[in-house]
C-alpha atoms as a PDB file:
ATOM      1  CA  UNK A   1      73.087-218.212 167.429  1.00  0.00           C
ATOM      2  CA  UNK A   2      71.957-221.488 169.006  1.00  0.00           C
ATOM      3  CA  UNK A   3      69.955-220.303 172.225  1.00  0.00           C
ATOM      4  CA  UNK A   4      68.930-223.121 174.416  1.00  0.00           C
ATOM      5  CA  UNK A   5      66.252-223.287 176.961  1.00  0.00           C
ATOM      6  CA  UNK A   6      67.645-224.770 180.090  1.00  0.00           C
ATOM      7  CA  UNK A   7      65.901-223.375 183.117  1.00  0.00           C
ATOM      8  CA  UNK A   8      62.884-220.836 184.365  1.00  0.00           C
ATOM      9  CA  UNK A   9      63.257-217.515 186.605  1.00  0.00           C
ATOM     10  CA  UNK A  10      60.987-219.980 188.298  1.00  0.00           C
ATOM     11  CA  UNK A  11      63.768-222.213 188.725  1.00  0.00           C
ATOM     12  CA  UNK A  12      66.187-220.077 189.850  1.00  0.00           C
ATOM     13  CA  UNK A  13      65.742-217.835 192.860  1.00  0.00           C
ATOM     14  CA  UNK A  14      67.962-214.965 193.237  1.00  0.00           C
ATOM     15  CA  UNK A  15      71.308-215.959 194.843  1.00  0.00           C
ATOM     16  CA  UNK A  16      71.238-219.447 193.915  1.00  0.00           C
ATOM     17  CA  UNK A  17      73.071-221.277 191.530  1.00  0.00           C
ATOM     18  CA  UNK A  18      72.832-224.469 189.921  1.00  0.00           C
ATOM     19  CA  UNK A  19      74.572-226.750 187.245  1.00  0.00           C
ATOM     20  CA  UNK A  20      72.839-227.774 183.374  1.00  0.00           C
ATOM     21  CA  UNK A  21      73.859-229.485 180.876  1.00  0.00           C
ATOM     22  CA  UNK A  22      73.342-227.530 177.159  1.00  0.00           C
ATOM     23  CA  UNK A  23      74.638-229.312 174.379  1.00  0.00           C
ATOM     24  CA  UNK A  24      77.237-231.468 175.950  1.00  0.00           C
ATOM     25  CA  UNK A  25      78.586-228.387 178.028  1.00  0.00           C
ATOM     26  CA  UNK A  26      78.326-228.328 181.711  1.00  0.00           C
ATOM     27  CA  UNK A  27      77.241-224.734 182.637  1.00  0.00           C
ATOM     28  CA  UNK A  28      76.657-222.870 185.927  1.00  0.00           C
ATOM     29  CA  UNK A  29      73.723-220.705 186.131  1.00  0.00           C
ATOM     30  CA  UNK A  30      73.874-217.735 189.083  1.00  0.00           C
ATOM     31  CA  UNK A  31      71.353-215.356 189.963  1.00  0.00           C
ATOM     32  CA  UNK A  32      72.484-212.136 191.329  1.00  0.00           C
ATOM     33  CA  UNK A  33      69.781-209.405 192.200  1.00  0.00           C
ATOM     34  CA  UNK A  34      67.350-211.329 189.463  1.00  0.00           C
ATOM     35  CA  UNK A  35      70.328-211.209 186.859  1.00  0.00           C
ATOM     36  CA  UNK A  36      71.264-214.598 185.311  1.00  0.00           C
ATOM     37  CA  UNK A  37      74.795-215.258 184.730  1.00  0.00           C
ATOM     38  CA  UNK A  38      76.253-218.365 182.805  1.00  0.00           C
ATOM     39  CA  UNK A  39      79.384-219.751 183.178  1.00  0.00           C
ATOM     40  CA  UNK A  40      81.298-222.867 181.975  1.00  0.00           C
ATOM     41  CA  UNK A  41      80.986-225.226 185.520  1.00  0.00           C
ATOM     42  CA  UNK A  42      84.577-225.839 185.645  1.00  0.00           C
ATOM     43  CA  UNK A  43      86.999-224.109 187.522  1.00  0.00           C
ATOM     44  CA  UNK A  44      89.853-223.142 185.619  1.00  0.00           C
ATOM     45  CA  UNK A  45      92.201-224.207 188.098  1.00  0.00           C
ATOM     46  CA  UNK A  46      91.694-227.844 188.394  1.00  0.00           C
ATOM     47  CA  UNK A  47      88.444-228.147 186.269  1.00  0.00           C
ATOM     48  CA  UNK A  48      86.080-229.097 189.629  1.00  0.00           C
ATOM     49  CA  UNK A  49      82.751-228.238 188.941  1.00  0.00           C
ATOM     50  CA  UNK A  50      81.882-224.711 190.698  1.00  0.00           C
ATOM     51  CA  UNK A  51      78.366-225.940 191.436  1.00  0.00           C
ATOM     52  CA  UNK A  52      80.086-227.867 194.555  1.00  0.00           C
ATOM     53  CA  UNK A  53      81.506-224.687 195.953  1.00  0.00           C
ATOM     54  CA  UNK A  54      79.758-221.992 197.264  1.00  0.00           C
ATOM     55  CA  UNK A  55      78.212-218.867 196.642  1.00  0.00           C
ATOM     56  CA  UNK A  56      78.433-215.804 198.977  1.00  0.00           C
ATOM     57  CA  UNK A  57      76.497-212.693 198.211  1.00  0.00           C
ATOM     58  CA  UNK A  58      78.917-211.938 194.574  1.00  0.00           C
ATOM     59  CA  UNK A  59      81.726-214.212 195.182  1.00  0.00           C
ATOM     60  CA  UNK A  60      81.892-217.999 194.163  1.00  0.00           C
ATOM     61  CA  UNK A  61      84.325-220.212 195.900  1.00  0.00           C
ATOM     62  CA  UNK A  62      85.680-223.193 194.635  1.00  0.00           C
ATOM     63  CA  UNK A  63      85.324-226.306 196.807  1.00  0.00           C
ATOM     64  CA  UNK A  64      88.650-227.442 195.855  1.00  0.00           C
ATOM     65  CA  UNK A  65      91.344-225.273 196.621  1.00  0.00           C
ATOM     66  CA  UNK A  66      89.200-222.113 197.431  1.00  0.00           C
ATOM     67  CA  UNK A  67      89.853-219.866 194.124  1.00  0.00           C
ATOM     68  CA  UNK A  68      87.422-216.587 194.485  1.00  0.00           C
ATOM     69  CA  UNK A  69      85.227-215.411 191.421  1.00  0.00           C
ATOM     70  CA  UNK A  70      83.201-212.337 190.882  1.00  0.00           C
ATOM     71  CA  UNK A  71      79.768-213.879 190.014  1.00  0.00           C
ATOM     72  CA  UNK A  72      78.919-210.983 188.196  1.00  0.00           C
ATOM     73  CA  UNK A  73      81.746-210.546 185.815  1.00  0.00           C
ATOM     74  CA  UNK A  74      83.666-214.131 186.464  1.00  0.00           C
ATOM     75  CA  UNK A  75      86.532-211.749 186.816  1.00  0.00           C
ATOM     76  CA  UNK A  76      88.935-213.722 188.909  1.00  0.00           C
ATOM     77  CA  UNK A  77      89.238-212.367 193.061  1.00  0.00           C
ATOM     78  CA  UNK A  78      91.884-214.693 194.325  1.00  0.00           C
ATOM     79  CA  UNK A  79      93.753-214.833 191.939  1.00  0.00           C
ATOM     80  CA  UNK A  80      92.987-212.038 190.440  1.00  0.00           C
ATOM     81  CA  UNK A  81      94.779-213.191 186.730  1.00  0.00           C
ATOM     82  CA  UNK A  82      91.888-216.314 186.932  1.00  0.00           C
ATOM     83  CA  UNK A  83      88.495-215.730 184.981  1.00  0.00           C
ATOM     84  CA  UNK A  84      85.253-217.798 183.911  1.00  0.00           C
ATOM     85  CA  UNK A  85      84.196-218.757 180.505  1.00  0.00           C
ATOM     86  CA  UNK A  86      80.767-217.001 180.038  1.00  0.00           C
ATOM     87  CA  UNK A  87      78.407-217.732 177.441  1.00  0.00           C
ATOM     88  CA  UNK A  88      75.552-215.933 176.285  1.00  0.00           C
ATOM     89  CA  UNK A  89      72.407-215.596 178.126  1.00  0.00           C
ATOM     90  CA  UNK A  90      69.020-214.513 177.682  1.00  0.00           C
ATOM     91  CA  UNK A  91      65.431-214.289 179.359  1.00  0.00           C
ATOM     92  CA  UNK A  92      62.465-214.495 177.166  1.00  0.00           C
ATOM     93  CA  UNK A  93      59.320-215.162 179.017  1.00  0.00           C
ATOM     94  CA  UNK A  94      60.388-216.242 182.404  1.00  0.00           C
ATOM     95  CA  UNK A  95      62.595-219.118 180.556  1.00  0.00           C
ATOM     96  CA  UNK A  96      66.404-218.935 180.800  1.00  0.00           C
ATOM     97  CA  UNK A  97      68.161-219.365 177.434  1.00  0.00           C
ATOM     98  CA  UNK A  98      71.660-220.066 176.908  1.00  0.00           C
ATOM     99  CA  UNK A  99      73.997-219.968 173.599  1.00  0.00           C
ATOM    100  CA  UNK A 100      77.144-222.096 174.630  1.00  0.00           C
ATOM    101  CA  UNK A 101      78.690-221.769 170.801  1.00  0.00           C
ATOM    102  CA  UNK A 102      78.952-217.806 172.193  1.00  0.00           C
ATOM    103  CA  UNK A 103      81.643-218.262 174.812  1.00  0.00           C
ATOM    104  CA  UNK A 104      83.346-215.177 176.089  1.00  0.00           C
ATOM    105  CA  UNK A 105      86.715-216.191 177.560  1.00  0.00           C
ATOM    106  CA  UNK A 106      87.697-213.460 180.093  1.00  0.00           C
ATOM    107  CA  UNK A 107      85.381-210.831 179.845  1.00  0.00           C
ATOM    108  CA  UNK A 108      82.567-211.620 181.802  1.00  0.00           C
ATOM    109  CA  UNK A 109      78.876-212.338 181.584  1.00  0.00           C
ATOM    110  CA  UNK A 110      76.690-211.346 178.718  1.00  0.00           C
ATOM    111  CA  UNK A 111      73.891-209.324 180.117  1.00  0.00           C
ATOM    112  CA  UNK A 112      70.837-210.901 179.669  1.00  0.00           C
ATOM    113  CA  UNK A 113      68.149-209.701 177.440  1.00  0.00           C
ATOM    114  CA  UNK A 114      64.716-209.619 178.349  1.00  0.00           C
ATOM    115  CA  UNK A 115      62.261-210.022 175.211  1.00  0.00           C
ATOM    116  CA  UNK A 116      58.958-210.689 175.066  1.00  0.00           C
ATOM    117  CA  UNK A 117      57.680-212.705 172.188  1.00  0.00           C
END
């Protein structure tokens, strides 16, 4: 496991969302209720970043041609057979980490794990 500091809690106020780069990878940070979720920035439509579309309580919209994600799960809303690329995620000491080697095609967020160290 690679886990790369990208952002704080600081950083990233609950229901925002914002774009980093880790390791070459463009990734899309979203924080829902204080949970950090991390998903490949690319829609898997037409690949448009999802940073340029919006974010509505739990659902992010595309900019492009409007497809609907669950920002907690990246579970796919309209359509419903679409879903996210997560990667693993983690929060150790107010800093967000990310793994982007650990990407979970279809199945949603990992839930972030809160250590102290």
């Amino acid at each position: 496991m690679a886990f790369h500091k990208v952002a704080t809690l600081d950083d990233l106020w609950s229901g925002e969302m914002t774009s980093v780069m880790v390791e070459g990878k463009h990734v899309l940070l979203i924080n829902i209720n204080d949970i950090i979720h991390a998903y490949e920035d690319a829609c898997p439509h037409k690949r448009t970043p999802l940073h340029a579309g919006s974010l509505d309580g739990t659902v992010l919209t595309c900019a492009t041609h409007q497809w609907e994600f669950d920002a907690c799960t990246g579970a796919g809303i309209n359509p419903d057979n679409a879903c996210l690329e997560a990667f693993a995620i983690k929060v150790q000491n107010g800093d967000i980490l990310v793994d982007v080697d650990q990407a979970q095609p279809g199945e949603g967020p990992v839930a972030p794990r809160r250590e102290k160290s």
